[in-house]
N, C-alpha and C. Protein backbone atom coordinates (compact mmCIF):
# COMPACT_ATOMS: atom_id res chain seq x y z
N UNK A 1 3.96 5.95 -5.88
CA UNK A 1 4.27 4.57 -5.66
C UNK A 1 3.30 3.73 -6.49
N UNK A 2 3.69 2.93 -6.79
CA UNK A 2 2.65 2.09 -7.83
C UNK A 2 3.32 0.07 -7.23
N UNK A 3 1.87 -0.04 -7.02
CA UNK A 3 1.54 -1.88 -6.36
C UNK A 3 1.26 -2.82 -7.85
N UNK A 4 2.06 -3.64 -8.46
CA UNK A 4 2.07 -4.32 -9.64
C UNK A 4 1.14 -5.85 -8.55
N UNK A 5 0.33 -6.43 -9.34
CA UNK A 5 0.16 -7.49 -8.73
C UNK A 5 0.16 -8.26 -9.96
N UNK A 6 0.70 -9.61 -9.40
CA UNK A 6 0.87 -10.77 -10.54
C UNK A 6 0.26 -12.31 -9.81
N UNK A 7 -0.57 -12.51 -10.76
CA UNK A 7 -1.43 -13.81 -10.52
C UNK A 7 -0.58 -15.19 -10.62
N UNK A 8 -0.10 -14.86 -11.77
CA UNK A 8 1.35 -16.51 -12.01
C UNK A 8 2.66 -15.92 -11.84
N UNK A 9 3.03 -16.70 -12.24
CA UNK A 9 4.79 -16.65 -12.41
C UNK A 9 5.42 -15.73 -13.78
N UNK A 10 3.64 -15.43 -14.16
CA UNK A 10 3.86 -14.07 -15.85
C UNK A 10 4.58 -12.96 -15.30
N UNK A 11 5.32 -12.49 -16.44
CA UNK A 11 5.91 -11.34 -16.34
C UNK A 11 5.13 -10.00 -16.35
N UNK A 12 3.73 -9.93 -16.73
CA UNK A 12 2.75 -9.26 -17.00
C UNK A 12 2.16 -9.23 -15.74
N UNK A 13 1.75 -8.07 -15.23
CA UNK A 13 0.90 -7.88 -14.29
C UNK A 13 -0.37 -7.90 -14.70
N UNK A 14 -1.12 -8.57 -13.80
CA UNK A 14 -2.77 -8.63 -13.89
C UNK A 14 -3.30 -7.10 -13.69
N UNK A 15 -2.44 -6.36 -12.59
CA UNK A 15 -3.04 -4.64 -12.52
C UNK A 15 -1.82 -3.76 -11.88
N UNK A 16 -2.04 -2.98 -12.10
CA UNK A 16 -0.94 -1.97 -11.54
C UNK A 16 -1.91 -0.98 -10.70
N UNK A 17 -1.48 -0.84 -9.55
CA UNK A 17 -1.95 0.05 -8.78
C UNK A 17 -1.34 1.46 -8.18
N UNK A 18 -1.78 2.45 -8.25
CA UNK A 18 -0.98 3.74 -8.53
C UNK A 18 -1.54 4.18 -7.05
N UNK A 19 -0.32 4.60 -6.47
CA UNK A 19 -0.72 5.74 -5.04
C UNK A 19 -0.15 6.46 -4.76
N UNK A 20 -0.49 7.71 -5.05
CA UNK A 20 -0.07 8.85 -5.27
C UNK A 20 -0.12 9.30 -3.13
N UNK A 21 1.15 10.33 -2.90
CA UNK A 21 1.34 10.96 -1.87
C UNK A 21 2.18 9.99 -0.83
N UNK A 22 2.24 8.50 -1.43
CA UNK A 22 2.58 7.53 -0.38
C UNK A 22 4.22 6.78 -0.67
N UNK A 23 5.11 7.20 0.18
CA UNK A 23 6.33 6.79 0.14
C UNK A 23 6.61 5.83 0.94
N UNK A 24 6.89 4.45 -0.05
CA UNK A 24 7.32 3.31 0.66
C UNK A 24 8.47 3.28 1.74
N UNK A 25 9.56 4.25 1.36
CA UNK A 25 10.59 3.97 1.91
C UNK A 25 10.60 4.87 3.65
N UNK A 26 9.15 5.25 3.58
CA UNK A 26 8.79 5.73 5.19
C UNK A 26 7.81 4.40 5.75
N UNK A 27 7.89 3.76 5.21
CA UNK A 27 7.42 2.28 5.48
C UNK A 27 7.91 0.50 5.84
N UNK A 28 7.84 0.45 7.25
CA UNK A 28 8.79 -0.76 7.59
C UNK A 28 7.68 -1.75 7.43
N UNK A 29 8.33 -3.00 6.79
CA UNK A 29 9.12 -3.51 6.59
C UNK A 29 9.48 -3.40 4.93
N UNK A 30 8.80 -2.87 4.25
CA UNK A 30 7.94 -2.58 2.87
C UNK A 30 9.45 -1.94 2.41
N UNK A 31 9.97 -1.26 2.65
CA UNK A 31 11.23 0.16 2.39
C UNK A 31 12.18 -1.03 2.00
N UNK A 32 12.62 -2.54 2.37
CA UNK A 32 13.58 -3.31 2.16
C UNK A 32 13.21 -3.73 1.17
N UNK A 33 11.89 -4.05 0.46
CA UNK A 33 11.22 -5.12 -0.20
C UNK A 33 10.79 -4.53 -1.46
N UNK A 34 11.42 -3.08 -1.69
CA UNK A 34 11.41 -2.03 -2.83
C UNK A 34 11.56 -2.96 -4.78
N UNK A 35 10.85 -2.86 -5.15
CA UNK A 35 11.07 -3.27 -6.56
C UNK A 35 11.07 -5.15 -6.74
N UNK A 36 11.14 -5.81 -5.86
CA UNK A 36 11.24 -7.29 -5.58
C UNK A 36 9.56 -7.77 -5.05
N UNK A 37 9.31 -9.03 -5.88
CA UNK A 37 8.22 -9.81 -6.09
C UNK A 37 8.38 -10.25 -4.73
N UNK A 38 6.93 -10.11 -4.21
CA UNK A 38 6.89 -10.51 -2.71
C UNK A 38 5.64 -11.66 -2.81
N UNK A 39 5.66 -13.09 -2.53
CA UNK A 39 4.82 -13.76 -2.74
C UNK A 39 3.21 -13.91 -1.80
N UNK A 40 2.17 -14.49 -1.91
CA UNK A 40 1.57 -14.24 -0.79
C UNK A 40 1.40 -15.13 0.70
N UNK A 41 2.11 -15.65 0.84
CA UNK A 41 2.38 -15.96 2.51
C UNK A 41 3.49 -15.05 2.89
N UNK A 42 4.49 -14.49 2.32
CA UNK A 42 5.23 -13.59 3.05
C UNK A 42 4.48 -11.99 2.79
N UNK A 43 3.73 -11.98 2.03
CA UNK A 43 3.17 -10.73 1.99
C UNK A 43 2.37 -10.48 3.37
N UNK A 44 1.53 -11.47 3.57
CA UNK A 44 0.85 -12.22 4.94
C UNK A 44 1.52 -11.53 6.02
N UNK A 45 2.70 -11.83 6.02
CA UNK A 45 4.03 -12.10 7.36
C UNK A 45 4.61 -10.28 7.27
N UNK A 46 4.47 -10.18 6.30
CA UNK A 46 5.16 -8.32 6.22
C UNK A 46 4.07 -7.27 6.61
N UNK A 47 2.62 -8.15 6.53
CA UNK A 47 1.87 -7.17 6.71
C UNK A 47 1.68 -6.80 7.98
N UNK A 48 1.33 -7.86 8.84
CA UNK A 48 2.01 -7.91 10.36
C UNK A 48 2.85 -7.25 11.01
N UNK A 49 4.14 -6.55 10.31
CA UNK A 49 5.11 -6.05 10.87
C UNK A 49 4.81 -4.54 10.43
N UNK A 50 3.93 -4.30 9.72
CA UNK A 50 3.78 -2.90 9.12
C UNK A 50 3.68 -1.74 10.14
N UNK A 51 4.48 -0.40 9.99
CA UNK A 51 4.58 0.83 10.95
C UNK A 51 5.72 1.85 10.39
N UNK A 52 5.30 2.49 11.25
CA UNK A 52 6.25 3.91 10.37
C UNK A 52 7.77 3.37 10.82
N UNK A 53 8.30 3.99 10.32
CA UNK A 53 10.18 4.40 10.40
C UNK A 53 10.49 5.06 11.11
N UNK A 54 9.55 6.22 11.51
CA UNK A 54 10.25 7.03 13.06
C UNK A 54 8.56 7.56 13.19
N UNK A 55 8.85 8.12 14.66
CA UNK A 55 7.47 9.09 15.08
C UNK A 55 7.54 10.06 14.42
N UNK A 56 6.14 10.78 14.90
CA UNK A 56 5.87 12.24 13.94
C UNK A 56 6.85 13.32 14.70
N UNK A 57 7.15 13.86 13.65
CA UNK A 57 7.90 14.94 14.12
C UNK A 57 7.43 15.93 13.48
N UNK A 58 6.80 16.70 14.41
CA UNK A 58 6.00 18.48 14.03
C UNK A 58 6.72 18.93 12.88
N UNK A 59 7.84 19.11 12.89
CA UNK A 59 8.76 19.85 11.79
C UNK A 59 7.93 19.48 10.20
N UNK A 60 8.42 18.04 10.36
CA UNK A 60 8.39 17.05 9.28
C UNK A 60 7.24 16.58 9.11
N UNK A 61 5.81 17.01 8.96
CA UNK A 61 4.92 15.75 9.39
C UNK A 61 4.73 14.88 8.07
N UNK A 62 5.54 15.57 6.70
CA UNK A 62 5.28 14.20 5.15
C UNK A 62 6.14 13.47 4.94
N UNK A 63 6.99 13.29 6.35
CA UNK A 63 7.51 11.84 6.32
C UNK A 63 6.74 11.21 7.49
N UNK A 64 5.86 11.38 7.78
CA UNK A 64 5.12 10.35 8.64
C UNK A 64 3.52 10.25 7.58
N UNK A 65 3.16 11.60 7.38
CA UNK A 65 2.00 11.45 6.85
C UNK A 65 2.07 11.27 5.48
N UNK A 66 0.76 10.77 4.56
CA UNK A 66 1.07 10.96 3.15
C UNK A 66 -0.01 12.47 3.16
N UNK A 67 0.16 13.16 2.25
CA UNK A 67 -0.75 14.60 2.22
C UNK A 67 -1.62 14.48 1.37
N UNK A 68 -2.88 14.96 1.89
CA UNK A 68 -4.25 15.02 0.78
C UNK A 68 -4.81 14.11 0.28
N UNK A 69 -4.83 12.62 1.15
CA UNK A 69 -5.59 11.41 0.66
C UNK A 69 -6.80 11.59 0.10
N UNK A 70 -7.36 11.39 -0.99
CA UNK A 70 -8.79 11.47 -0.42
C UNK A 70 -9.88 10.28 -0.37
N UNK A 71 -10.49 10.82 0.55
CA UNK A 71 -11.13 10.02 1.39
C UNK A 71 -12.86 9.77 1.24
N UNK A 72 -13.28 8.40 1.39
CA UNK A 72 -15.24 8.65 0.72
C UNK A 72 -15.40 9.14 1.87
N UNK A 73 -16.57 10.06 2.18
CA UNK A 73 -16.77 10.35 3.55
C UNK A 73 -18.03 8.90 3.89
N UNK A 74 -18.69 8.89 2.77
CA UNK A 74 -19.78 7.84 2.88
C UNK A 74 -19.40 6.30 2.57
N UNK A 75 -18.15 6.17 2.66
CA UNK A 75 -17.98 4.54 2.76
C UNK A 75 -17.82 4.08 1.30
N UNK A 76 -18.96 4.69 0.06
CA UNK A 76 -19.10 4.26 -1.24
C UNK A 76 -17.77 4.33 -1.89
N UNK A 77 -17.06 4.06 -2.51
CA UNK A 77 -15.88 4.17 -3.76
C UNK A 77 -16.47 4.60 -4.72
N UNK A 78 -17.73 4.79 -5.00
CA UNK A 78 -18.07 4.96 -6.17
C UNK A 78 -18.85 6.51 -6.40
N UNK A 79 -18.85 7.01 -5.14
CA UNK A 79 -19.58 8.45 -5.15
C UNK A 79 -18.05 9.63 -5.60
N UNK A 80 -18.73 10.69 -5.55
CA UNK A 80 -17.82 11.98 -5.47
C UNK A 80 -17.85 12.97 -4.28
N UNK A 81 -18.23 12.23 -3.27
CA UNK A 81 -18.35 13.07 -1.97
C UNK A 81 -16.95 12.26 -1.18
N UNK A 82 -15.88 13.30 -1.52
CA UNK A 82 -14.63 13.01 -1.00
C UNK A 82 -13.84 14.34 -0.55
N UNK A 83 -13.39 13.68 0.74
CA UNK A 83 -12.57 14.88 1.77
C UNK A 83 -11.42 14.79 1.33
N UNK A 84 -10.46 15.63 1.72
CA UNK A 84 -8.72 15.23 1.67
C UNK A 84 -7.88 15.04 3.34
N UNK A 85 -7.42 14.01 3.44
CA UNK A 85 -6.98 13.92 4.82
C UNK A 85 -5.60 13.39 4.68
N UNK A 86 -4.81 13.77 5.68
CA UNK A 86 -3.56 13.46 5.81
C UNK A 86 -3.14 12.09 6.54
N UNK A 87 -3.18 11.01 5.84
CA UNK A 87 -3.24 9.47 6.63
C UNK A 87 -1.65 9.26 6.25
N UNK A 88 -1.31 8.35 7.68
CA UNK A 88 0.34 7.73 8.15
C UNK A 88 0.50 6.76 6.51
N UNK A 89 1.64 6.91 6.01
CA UNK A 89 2.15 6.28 5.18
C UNK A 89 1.69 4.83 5.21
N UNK A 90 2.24 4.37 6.44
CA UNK A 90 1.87 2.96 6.55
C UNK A 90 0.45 2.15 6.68
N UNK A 91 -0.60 3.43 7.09
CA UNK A 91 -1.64 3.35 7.11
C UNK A 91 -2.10 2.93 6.03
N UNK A 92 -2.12 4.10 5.03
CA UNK A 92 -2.16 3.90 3.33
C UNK A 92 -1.80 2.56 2.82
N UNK A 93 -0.52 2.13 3.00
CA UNK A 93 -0.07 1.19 2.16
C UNK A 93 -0.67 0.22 2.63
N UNK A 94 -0.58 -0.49 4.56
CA UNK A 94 -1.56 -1.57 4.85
C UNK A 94 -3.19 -1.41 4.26
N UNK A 95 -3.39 -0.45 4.03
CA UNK A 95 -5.49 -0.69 3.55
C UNK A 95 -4.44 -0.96 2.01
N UNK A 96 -4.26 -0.76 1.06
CA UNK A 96 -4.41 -0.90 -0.07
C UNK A 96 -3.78 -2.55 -0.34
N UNK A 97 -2.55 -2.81 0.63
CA UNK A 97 -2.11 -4.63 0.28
C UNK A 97 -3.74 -4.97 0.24
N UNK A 98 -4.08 -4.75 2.02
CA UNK A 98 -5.30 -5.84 2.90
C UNK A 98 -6.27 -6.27 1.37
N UNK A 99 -6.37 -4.55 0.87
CA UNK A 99 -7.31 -4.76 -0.24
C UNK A 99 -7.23 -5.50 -1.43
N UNK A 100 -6.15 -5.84 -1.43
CA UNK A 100 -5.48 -6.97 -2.74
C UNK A 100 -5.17 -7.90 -2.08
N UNK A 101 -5.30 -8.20 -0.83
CA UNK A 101 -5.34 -9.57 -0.40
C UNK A 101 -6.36 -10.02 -0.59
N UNK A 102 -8.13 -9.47 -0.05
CA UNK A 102 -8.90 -9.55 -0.44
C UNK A 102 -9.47 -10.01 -1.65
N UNK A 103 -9.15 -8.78 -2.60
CA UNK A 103 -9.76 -9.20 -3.96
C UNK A 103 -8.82 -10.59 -4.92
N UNK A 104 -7.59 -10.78 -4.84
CA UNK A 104 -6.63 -11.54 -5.13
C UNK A 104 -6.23 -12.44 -4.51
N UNK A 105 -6.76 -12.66 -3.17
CA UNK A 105 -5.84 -13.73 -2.26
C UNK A 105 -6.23 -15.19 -2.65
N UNK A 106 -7.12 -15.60 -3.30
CA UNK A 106 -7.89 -16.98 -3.57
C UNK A 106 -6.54 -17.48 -4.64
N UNK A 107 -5.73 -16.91 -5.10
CA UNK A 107 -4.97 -16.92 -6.26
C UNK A 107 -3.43 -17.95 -5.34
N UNK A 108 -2.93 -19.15 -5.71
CA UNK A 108 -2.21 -19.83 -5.08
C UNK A 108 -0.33 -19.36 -5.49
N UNK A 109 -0.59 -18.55 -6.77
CA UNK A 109 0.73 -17.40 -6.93
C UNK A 109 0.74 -16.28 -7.17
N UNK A 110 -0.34 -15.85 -6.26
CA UNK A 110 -0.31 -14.32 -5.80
C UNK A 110 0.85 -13.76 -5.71
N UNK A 111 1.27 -12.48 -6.54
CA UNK A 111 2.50 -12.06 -5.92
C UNK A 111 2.54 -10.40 -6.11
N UNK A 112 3.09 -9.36 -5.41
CA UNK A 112 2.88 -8.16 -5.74
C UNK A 112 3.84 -7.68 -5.54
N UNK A 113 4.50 -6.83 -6.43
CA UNK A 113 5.74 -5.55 -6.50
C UNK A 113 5.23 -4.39 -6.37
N UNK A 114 6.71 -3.71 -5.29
CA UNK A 114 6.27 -2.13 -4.89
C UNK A 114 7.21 -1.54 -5.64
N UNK A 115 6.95 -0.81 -6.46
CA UNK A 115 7.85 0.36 -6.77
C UNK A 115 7.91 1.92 -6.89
């Protein structure tokens, strides 16, 4: 899955963000909003509604989970002391928006595509 974020109304993305193991379309409300520029007050409003598509089901658990995240154990982004853990799809995708709300939200046409 890859998060395009766009600062203006440019056709050019400011960054593309790549996330590997994580399927949008096991992701409500996100699964409708596939390939379409989502601005940031409704990004706001979708993030709110964020959760899986069905419970875990033993059988199935990589449509609930994404497989082999990996993870800082020490908090840093910048070390190489990283685990692999199996985190909920929606889990994944809410930390990585929150995190581009964060670093991008000061921006008054914030806007980001999932594809």
């Amino acid at each position: 899955m890859i998060i395009e974020v766009f600062e203006s109304a440019n056709d050019e993305a400011t960054i593309e963000i790549e996330i590997d193991n994580v399927d949008v379309s096991r992701v409500l409300p996100f699964r409708e909003n596939v390939g379409e520029r989502i601005a940031k007050e409704k990004l706001k409003t979708l993030l709110t509604e964020v959760g899986p598509i069905e419970a875990v089901n033993p059988d199935e658990p990589e449509n609930y989970y994404a497989q082999n995240v990996p993870v800082w154990q020490d908090g840093d982004i910048g070390t190489e002391k990283t685990t692999l853990m199996d985190i909920p799809h929606h889990i994944r995708l809410r930390v990585v928006l929150e995190g581009v709300l964060q670093k991008y939200g000061t921006s008054d046409n914030l806007q980001i595509r999932i594809s």
